[in-house]
C-alpha atoms as a PDB file:
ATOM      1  CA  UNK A   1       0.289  28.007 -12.395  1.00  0.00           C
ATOM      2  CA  UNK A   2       0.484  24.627 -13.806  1.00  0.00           C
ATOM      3  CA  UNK A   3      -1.506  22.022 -11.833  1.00  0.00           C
ATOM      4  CA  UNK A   4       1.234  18.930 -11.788  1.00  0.00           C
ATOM      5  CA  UNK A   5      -0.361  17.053  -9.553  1.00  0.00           C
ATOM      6  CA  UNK A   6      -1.622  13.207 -10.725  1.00  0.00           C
ATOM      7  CA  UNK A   7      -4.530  10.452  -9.169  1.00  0.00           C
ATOM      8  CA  UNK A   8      -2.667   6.991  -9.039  1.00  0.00           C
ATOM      9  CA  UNK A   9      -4.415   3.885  -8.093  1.00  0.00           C
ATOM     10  CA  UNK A  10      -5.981   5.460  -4.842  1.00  0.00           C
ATOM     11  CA  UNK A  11      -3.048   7.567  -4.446  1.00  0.00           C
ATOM     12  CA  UNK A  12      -2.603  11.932  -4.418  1.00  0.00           C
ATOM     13  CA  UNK A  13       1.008  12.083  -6.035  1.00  0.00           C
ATOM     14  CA  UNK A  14       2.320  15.949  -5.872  1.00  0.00           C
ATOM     15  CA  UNK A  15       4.050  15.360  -9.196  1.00  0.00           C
ATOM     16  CA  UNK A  16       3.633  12.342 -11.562  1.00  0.00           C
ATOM     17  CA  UNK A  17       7.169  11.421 -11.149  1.00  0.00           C
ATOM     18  CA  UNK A  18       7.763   7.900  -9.002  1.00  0.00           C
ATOM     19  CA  UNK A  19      11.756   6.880  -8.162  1.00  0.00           C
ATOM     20  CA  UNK A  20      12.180   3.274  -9.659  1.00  0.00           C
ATOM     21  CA  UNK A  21      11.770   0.171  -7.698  1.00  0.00           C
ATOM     22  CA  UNK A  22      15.263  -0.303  -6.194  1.00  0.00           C
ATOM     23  CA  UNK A  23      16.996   2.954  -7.569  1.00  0.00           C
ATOM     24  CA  UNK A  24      16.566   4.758  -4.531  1.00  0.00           C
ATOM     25  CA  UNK A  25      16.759   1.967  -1.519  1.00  0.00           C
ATOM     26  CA  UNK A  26      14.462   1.641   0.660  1.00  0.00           C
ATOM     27  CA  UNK A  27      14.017   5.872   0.510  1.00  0.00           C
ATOM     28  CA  UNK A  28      16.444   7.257   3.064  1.00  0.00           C
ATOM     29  CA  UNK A  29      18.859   6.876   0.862  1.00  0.00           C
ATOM     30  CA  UNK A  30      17.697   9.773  -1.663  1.00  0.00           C
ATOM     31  CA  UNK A  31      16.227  11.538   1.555  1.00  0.00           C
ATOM     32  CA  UNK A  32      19.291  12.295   2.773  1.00  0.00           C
ATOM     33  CA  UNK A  33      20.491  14.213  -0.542  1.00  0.00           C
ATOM     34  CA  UNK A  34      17.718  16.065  -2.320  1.00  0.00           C
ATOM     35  CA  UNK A  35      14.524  16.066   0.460  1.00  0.00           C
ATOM     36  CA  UNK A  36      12.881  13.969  -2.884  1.00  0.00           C
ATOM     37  CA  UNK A  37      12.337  17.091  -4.213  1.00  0.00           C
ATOM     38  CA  UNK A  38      10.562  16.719  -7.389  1.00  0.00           C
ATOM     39  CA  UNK A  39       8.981  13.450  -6.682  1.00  0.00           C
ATOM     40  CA  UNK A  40       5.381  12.512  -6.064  1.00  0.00           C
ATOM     41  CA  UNK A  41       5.556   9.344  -4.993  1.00  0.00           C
ATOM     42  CA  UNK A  42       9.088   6.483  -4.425  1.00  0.00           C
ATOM     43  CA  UNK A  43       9.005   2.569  -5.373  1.00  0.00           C
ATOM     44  CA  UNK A  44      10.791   0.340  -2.353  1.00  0.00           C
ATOM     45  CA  UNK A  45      13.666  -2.170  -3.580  1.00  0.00           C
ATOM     46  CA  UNK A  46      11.270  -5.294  -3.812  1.00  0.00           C
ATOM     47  CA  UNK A  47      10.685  -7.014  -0.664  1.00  0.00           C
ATOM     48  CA  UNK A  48      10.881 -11.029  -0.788  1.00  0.00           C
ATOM     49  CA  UNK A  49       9.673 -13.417   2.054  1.00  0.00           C
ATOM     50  CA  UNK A  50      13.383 -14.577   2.892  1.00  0.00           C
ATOM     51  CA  UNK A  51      16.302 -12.461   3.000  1.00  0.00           C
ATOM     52  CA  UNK A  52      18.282 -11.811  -0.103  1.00  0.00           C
ATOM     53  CA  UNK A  53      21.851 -11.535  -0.456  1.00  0.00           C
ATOM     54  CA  UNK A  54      21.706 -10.552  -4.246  1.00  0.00           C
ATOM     55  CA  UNK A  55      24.089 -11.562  -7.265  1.00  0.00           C
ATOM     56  CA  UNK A  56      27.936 -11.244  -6.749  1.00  0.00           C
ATOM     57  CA  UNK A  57      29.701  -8.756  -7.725  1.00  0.00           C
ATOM     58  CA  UNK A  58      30.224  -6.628  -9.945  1.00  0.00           C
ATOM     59  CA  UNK A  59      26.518  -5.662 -10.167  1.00  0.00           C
ATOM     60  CA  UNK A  60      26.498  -2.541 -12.417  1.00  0.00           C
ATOM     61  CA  UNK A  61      28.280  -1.759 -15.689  1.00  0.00           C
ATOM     62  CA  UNK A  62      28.186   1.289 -17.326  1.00  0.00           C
ATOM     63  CA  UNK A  63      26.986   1.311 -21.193  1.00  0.00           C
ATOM     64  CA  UNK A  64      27.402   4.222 -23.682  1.00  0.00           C
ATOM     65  CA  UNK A  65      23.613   4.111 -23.696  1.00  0.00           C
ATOM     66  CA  UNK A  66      22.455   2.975 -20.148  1.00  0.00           C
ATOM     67  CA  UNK A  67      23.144   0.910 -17.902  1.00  0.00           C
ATOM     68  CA  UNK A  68      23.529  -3.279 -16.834  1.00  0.00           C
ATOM     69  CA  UNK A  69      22.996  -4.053 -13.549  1.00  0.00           C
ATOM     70  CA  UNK A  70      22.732  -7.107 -11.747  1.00  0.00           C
ATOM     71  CA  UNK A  71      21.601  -6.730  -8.373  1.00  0.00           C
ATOM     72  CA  UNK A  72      19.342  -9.887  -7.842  1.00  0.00           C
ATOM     73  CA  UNK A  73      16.622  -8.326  -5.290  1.00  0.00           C
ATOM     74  CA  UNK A  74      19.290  -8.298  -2.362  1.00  0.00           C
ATOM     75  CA  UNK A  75      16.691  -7.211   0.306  1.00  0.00           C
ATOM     76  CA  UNK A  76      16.126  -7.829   4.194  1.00  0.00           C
ATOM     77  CA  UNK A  77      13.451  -9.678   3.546  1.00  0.00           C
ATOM     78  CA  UNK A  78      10.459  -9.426   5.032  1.00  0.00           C
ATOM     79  CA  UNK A  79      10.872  -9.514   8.821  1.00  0.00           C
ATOM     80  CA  UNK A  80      13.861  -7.175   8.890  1.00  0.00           C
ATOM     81  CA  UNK A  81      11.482  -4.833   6.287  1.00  0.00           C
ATOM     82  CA  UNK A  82       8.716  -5.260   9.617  1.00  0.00           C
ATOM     83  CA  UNK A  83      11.281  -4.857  12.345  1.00  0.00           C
ATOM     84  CA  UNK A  84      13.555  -2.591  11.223  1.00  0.00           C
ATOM     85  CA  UNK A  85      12.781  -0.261   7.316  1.00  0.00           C
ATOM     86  CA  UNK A  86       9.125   0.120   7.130  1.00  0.00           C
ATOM     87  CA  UNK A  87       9.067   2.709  10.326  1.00  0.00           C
ATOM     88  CA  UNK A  88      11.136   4.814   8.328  1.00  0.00           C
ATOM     89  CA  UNK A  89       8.990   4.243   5.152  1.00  0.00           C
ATOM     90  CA  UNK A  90       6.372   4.913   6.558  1.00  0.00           C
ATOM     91  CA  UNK A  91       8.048   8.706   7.997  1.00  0.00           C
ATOM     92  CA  UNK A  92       8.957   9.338   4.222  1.00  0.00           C
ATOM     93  CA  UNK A  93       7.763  12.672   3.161  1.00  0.00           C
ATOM     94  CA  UNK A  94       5.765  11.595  -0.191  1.00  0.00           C
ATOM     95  CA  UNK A  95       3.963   7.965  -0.587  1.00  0.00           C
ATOM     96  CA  UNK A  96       5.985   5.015  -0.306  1.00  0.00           C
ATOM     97  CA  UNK A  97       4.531   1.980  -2.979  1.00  0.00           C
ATOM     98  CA  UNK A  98       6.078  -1.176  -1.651  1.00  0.00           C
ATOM     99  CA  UNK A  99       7.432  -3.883  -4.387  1.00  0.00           C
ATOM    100  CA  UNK A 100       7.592  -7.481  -3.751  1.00  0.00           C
ATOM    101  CA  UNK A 101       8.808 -11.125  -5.986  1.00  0.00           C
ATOM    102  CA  UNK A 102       8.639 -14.034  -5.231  1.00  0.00           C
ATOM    103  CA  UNK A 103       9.239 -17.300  -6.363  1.00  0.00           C
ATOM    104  CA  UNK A 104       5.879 -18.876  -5.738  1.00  0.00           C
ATOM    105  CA  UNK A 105       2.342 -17.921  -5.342  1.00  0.00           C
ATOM    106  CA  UNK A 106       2.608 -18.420  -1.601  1.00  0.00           C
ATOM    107  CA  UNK A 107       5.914 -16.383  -1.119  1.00  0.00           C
ATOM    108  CA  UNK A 108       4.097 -13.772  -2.794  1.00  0.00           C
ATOM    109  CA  UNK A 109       0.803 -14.435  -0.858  1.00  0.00           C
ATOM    110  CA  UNK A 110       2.789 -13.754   2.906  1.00  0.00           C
ATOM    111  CA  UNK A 111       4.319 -10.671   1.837  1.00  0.00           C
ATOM    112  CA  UNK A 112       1.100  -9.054   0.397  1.00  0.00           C
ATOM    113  CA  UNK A 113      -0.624 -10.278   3.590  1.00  0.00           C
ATOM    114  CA  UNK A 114       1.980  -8.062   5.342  1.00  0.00           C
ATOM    115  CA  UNK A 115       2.280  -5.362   3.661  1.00  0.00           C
ATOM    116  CA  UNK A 116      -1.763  -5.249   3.796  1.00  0.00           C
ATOM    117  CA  UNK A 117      -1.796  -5.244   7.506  1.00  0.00           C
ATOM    118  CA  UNK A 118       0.370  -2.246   7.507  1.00  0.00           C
ATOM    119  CA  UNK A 119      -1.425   0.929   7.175  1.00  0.00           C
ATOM    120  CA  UNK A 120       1.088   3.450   5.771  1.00  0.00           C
ATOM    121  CA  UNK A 121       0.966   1.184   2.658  1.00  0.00           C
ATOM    122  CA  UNK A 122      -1.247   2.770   0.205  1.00  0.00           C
ATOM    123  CA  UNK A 123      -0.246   0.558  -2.950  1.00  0.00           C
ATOM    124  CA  UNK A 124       2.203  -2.216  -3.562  1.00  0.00           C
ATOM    125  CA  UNK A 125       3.910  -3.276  -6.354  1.00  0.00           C
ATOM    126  CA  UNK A 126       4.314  -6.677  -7.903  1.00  0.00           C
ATOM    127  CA  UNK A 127       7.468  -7.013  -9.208  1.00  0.00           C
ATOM    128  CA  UNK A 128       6.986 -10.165 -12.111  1.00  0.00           C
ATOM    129  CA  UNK A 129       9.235  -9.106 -14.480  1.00  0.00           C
ATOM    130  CA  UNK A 130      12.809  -8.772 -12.780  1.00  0.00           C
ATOM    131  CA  UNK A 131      15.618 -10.167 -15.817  1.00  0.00           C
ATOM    132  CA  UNK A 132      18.311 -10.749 -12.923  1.00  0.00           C
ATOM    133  CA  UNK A 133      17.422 -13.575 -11.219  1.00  0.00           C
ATOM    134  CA  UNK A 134      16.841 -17.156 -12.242  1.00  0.00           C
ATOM    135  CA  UNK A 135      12.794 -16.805 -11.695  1.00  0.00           C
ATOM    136  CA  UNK A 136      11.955 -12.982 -11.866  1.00  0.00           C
ATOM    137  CA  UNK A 137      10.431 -13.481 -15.077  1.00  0.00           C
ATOM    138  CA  UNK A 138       8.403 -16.901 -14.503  1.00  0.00           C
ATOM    139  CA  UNK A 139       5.134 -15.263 -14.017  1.00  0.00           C
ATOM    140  CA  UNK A 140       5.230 -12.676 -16.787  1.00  0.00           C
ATOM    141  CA  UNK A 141       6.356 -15.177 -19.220  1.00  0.00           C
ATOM    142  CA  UNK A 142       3.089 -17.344 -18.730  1.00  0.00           C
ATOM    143  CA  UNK A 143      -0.687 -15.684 -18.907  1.00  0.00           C
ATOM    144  CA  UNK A 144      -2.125 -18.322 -16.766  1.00  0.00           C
ATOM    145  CA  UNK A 145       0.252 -18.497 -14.315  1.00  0.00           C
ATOM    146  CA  UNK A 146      -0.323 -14.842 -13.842  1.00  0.00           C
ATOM    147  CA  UNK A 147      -3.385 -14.533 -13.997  1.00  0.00           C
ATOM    148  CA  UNK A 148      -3.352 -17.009 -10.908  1.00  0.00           C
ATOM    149  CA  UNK A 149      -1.545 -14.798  -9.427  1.00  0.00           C
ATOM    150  CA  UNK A 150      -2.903 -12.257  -9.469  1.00  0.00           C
ATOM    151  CA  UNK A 151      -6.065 -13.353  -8.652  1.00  0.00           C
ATOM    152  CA  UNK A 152      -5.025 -14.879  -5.656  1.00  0.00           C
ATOM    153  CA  UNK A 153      -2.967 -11.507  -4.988  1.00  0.00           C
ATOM    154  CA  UNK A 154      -5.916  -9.244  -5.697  1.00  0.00           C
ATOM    155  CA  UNK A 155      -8.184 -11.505  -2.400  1.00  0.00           C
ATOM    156  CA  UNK A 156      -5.328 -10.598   0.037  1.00  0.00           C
ATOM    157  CA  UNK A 157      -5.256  -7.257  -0.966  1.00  0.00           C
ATOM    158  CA  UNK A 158      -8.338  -5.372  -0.062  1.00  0.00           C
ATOM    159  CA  UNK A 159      -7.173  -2.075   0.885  1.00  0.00           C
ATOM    160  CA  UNK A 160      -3.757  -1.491  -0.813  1.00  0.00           C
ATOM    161  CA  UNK A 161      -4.067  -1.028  -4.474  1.00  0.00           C
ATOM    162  CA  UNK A 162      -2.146  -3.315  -6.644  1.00  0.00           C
ATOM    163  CA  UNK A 163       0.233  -2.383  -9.294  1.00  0.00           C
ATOM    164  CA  UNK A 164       1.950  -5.045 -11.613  1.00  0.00           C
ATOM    165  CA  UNK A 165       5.285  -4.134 -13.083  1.00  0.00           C
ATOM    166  CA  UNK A 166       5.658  -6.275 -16.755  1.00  0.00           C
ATOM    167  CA  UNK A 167       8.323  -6.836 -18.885  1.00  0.00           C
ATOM    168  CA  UNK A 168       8.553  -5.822 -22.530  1.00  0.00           C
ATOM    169  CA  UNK A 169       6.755  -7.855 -25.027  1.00  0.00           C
ATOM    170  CA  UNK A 170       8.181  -7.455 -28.772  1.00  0.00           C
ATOM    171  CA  UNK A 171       5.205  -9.422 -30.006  1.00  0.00           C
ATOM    172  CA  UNK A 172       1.904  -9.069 -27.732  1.00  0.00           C
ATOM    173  CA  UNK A 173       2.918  -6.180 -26.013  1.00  0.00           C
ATOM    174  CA  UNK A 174      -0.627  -6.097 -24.526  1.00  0.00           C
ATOM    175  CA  UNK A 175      -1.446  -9.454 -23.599  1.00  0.00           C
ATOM    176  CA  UNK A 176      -0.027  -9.563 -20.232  1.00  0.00           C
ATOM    177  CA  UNK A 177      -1.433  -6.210 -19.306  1.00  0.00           C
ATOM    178  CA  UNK A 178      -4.991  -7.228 -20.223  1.00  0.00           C
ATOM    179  CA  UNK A 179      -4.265 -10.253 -18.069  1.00  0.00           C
ATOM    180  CA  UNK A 180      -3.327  -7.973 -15.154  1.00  0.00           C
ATOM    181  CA  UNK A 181      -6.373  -5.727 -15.639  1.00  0.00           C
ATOM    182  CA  UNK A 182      -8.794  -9.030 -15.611  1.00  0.00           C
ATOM    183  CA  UNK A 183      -7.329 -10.226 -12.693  1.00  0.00           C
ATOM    184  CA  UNK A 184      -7.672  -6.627 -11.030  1.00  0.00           C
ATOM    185  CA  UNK A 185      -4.962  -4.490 -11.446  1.00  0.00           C
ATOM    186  CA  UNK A 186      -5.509  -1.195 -10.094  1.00  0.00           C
ATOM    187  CA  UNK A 187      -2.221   0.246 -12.236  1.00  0.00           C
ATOM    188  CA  UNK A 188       0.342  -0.859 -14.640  1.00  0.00           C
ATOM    189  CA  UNK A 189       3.933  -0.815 -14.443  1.00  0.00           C
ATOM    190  CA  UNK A 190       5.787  -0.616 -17.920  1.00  0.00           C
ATOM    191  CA  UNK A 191       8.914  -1.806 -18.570  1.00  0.00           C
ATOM    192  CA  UNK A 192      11.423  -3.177 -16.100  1.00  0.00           C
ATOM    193  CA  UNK A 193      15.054  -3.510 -17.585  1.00  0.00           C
ATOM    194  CA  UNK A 194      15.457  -5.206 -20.503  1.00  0.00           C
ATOM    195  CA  UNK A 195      17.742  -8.566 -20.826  1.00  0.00           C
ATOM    196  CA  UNK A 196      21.436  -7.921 -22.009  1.00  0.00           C
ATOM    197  CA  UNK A 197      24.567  -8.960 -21.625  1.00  0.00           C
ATOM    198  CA  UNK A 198      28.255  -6.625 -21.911  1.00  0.00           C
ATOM    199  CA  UNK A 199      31.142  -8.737 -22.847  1.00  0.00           C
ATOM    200  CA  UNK A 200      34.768  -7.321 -21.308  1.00  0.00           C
ATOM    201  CA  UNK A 201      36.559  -7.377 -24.206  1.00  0.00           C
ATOM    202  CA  UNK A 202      40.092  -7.979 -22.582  1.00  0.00           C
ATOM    203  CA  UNK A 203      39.608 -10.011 -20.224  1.00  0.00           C
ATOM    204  CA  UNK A 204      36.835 -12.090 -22.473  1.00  0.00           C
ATOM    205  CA  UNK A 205      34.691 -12.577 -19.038  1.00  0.00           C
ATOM    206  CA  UNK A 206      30.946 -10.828 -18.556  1.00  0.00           C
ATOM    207  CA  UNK A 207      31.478  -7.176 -17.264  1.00  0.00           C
ATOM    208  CA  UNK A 208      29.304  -7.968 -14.326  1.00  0.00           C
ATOM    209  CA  UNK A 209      29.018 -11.111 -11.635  1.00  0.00           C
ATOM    210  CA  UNK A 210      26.599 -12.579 -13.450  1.00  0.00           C
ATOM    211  CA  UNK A 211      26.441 -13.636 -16.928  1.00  0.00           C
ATOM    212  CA  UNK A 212      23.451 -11.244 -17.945  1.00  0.00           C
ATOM    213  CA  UNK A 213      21.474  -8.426 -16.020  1.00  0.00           C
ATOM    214  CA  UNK A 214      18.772  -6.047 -16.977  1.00  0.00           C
ATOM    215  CA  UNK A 215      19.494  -3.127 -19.692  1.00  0.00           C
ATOM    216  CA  UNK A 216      18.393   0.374 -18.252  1.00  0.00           C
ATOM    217  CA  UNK A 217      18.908   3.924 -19.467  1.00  0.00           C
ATOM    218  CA  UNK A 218      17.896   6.124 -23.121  1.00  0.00           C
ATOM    219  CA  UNK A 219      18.721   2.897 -25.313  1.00  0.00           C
ATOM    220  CA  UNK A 220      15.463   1.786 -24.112  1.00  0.00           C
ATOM    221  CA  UNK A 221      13.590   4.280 -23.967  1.00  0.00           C
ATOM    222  CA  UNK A 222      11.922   4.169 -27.464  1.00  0.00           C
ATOM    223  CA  UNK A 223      11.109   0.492 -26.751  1.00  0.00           C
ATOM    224  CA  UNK A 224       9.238   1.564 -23.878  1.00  0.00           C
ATOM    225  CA  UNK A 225       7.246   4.265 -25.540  1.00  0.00           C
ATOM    226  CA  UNK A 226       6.071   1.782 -28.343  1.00  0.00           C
ATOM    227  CA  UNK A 227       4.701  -0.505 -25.280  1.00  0.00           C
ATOM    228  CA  UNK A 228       3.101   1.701 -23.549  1.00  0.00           C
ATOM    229  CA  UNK A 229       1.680   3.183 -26.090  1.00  0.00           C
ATOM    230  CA  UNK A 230       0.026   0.032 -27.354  1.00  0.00           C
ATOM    231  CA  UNK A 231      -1.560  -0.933 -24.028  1.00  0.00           C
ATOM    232  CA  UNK A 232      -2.812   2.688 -23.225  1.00  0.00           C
ATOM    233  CA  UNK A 233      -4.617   2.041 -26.590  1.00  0.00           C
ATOM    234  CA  UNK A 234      -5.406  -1.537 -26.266  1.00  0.00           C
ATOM    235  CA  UNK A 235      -6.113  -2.008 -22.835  1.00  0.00           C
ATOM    236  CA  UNK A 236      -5.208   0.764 -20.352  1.00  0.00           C
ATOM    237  CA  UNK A 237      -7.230   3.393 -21.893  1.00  0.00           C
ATOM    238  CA  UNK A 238     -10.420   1.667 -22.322  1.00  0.00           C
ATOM    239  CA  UNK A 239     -10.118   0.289 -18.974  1.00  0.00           C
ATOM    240  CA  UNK A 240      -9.328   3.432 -17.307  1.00  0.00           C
ATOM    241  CA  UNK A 241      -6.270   1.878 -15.319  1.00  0.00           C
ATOM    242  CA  UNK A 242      -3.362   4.232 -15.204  1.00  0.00           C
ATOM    243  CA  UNK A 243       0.056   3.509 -16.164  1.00  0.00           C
ATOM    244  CA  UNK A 244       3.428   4.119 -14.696  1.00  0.00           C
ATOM    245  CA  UNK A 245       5.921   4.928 -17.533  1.00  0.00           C
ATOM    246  CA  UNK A 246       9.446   3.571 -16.500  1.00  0.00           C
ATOM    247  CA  UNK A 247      12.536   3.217 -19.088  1.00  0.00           C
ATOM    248  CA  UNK A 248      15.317   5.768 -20.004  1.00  0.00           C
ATOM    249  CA  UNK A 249      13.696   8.777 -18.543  1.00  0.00           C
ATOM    250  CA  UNK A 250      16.639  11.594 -18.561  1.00  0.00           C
ATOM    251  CA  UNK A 251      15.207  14.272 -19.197  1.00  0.00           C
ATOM    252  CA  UNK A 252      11.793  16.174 -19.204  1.00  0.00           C
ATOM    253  CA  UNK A 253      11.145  15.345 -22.814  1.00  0.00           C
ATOM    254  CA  UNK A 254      11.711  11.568 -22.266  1.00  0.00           C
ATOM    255  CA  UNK A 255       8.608  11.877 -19.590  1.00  0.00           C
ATOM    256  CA  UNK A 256       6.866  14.213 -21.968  1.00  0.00           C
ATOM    257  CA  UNK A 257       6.508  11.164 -24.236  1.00  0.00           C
ATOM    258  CA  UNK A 258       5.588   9.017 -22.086  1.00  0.00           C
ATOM    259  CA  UNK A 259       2.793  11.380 -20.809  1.00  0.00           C
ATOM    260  CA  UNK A 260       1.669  11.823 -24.314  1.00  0.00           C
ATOM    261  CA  UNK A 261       1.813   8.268 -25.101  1.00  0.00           C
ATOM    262  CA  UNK A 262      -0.890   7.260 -22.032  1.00  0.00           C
ATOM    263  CA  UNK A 263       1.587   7.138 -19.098  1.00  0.00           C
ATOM    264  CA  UNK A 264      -0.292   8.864 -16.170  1.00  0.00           C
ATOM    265  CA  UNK A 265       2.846   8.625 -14.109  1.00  0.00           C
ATOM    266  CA  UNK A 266       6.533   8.568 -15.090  1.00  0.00           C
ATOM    267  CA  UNK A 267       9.415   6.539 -12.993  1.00  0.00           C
ATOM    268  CA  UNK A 268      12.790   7.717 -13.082  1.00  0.00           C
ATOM    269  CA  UNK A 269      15.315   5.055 -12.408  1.00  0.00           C
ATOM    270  CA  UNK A 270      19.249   5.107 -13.863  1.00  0.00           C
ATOM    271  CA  UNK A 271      18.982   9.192 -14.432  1.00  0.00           C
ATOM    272  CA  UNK A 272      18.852   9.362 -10.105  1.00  0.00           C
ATOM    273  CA  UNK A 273      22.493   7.290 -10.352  1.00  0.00           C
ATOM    274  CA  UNK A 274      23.460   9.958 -13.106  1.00  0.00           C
ATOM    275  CA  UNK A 275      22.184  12.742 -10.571  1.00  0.00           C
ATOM    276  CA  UNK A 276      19.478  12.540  -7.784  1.00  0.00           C
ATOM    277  CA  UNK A 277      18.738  16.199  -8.268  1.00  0.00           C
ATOM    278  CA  UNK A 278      17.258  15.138 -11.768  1.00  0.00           C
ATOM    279  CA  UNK A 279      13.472  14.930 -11.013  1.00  0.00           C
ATOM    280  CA  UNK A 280      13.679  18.695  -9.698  1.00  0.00           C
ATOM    281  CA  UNK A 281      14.889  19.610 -13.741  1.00  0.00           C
ATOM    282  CA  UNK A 282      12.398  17.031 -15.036  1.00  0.00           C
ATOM    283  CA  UNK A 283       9.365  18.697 -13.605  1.00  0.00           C
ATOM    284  CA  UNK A 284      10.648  22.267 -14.214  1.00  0.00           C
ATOM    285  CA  UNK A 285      10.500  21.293 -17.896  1.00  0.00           C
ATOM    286  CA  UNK A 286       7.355  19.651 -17.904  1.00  0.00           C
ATOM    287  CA  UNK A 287       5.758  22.591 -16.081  1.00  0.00           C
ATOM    288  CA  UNK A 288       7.008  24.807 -19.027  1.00  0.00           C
ATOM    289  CA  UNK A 289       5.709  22.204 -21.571  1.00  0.00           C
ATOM    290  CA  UNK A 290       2.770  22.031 -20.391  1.00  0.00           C
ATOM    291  CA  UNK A 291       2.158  25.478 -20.392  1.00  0.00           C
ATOM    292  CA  UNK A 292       3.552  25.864 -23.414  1.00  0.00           C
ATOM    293  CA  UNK A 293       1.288  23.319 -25.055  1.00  0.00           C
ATOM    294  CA  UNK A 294      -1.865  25.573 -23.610  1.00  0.00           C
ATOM    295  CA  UNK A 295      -3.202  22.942 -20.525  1.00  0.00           C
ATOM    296  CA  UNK A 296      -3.383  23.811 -17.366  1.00  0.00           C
ATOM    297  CA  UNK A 297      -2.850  20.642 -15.470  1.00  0.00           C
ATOM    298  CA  UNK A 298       0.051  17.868 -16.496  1.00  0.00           C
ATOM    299  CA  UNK A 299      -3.271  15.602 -16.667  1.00  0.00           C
ATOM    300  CA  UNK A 300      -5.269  16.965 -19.891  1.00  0.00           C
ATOM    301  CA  UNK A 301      -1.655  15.732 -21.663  1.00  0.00           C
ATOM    302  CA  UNK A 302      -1.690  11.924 -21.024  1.00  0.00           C
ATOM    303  CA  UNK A 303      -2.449   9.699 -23.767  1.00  0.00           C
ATOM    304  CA  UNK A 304      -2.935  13.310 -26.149  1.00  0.00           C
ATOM    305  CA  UNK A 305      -0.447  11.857 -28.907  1.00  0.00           C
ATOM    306  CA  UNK A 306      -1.682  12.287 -32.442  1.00  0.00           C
ATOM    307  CA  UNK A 307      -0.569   8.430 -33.224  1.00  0.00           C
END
């Protein structure tokens, strides 16, 4: 028997595979069609402090490689999240990590404060890096703004652990992370989607509401790979903070890669619109790789790459 089960941030995950921030609603939603069999652990659609109606449609827009999607964080915001979603979060059958943005340090400051004062949250997840709204990137895009942040973030938080999603970096690609490690991240998010835009060729308009969204899907995957391989090297590693892999995971070689490039955890986002039975096949083929590759446990694998 293969030992697939993972330690992240505080949290017992069954498997190391975590349904993407968003991809899966607030978790009924998958519930209702596969039990979340095959998952350790689900990401909530990030909560904001006011309600969110989200970009206008259309919000998704199939690519031969992936996926655009323009969603813009539509949520109930937080005191529908209270009153009416996190009872059924917190019923979910595997750990629920809850995401929040913001668009200030204060919006962000009320929301942790709530989601600290609930018990059933374990970890939450700070969503800084989102490319479909005006000022989902603001905080990524400047290291003092979040370290701030985060700092601030990391006093409200004294009992959930804090995870900060980031944003591919082409240049520095471990500059913000060692940022969010200073300022006390207890794990690492890497990548959200990637900026892109999908022109409709007849009509000459964008394919969706908006003018650009957030690239998911294989096309890029290898993008992700190279980052975090870099910070499991650069910072992660040395630090000891685990890393959630996220970014074109389709099948169980995709998280095999990320596994051997330092991911201690794997998010599956666009594959569970492709087919929500998906992390059930991923982990049957990790199981077999694993084995296959002599270990035991999924664990002994992570960061194992001869690079």
């Amino acid at each position: 028997m293969i030992d697939c089960t993972v330690s992240l941030a505080g949290l017992h995950l069954e498997t190391p595979l975590i349904a993407a921030a968003g991809t899966a609603g607030y978790g009924e939603e998958l519930l209702s069609i596969t039990r979340m069999r095959g998952l350790g652990a689900i990401v909530t659609k990030s909560i904001t402090l006011e309600t969110r109606a989200g970009n206008p449609p259309m919000r998704l827009a199939e690519l031969e490689h992936g996926m655009l999607n323009a969603v813009g964080l539509a949520n109930v915001g937080l005191d529908g999240f209270i009153a009416e979603v996190a009872p059924r979060v917190r019923d979910l059958p595997i750990p629920a990590i809850c995401s929040m943005a913001g668009e200030s340090i204060d919006e962000f400051e009320q929301v942790a404060a709530a989601m600290q004062a609930m018990a059933f949250v374990k970890a939450v997840e700070v969503n800084v890096s989102c490319p479909n709204t005006s000022e989902g990137r603001s905080f990524a895009e400047s290291p003092s703004s979040l370290r701030d942040l985060l700092v601030d973030l990391r006093t409200v938080l004294k009992r959930a652990a804090m995870i900060v999603k980031l944003p591919l970096d082409f240049e520095s690609p471990s500059h913000a992370a060692e940022t969010a490690v200073e300022a006390g991240a207890d794990a690492i998010t890497l990548i959200n989607t990637v900026p892109g835009m999908s022109i409709d060729v007849k009509t000459r308009r964008s394919r969706i509401g908006r003018r650009s969204g957030g690239v998911s899907g294989p096309g890029i995957h290898p993008l992700a790979v190279r980052m975090i391989a870099d910070v499991y090297r650069d910072v992660a590693g040395p630090a000891k903070v685990p890393i959630i892999g996220l970014g074109g995971v389709m099948r169980w070689q995709d998280a095999a890669e990320f596994i051997l490039a330092g991911a201690s955890a794997v998010g599956v986002g666009t594959a569970l619109f492709v087919d929500p039975r998906r992390p059930r096949k991923i982990m049957r083929g990790l199981t077999r790789w694993a084995k296959s590759q002599g270990c035991g446990s999924i664990r002994e694998l992570i960061g194992s790459a001869d690079i």
